[in-house]
Protein backbone atom coordinates (compact mmCIF):
# COMPACT_ATOMS: atom_id res chain seq x y z
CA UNK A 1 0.00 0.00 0.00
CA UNK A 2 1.27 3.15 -1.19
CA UNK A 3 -0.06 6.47 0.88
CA UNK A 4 -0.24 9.88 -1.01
CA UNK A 5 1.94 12.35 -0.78
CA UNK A 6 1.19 16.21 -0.65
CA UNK A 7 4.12 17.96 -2.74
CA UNK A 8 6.85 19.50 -0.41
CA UNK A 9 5.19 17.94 2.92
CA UNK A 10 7.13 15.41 3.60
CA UNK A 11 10.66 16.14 1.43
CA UNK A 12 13.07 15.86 4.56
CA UNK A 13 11.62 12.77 5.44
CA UNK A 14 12.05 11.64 1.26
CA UNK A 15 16.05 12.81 1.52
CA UNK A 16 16.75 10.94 4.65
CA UNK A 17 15.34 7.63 3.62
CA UNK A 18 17.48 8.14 0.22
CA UNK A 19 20.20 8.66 2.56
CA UNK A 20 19.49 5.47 4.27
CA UNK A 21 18.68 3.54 1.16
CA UNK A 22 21.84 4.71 -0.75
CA UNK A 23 23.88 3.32 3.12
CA UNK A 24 22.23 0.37 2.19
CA UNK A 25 23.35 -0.01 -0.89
CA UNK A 26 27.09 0.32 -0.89
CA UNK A 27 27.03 4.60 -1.51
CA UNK A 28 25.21 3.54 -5.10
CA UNK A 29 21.53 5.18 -6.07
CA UNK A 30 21.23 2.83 -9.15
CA UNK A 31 17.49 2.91 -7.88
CA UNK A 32 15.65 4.91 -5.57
CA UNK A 33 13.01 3.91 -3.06
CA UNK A 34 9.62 5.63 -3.94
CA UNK A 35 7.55 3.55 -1.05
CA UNK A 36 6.95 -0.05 0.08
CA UNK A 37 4.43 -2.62 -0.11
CA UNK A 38 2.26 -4.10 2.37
CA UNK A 39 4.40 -7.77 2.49
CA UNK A 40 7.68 -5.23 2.67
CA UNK A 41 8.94 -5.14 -0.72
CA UNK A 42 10.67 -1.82 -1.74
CA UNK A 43 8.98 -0.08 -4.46
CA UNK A 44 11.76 1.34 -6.27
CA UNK A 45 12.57 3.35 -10.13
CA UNK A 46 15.73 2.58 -12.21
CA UNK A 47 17.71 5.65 -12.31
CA UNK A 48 18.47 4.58 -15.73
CA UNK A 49 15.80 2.54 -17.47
CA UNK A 50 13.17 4.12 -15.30
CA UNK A 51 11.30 0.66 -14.73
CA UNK A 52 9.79 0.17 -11.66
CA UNK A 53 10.22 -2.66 -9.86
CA UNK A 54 9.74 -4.49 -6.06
CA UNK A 55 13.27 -4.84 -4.27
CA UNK A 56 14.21 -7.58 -1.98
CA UNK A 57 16.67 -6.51 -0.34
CA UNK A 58 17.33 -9.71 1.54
CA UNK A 59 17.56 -11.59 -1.31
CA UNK A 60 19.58 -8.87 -3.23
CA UNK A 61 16.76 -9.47 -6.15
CA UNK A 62 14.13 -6.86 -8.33
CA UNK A 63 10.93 -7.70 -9.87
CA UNK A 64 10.28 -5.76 -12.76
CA UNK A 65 6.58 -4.30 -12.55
CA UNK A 66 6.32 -1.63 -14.86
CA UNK A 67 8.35 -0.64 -17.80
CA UNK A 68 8.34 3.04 -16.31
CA UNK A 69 6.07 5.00 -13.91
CA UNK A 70 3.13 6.42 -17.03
CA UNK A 71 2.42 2.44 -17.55
């Protein structure tokens, strides 16, 4: 479940979870975290392909969902 966002509400909370995801990821934003699911899955975009996709970060694996975010 994704919740809505009002547009500059909540940006300091967006930059510090990027902060924390990027940690995560060895200092790389090849993707960036844009919520999470209800079973814990990162929802994350490509920085490059722009497909979005569910991130396991346990299991180091993606799940392409969406070829970008206008599909």
């Amino acid at each position: 479940m994704l919740n809505p966002v009002i547009p500059g509400v909540e940006l300091e909370k967006f930059k510090h979870e990027t902060v924390l995801y990027k940690e995560a990821h060895n200092d790389q934003l090849f993707n960036i975290s844009i919520g999470i699911e209800a079973n814990g899955l990162l929802l994350v975009v490509d920085n490059e392909s722009g497909e979005v996709k569910l991130e396991n970060h346990e299991r180091n694996s993606f799940e392409i969902i969406s070829e970008n975010l206008s599909k």
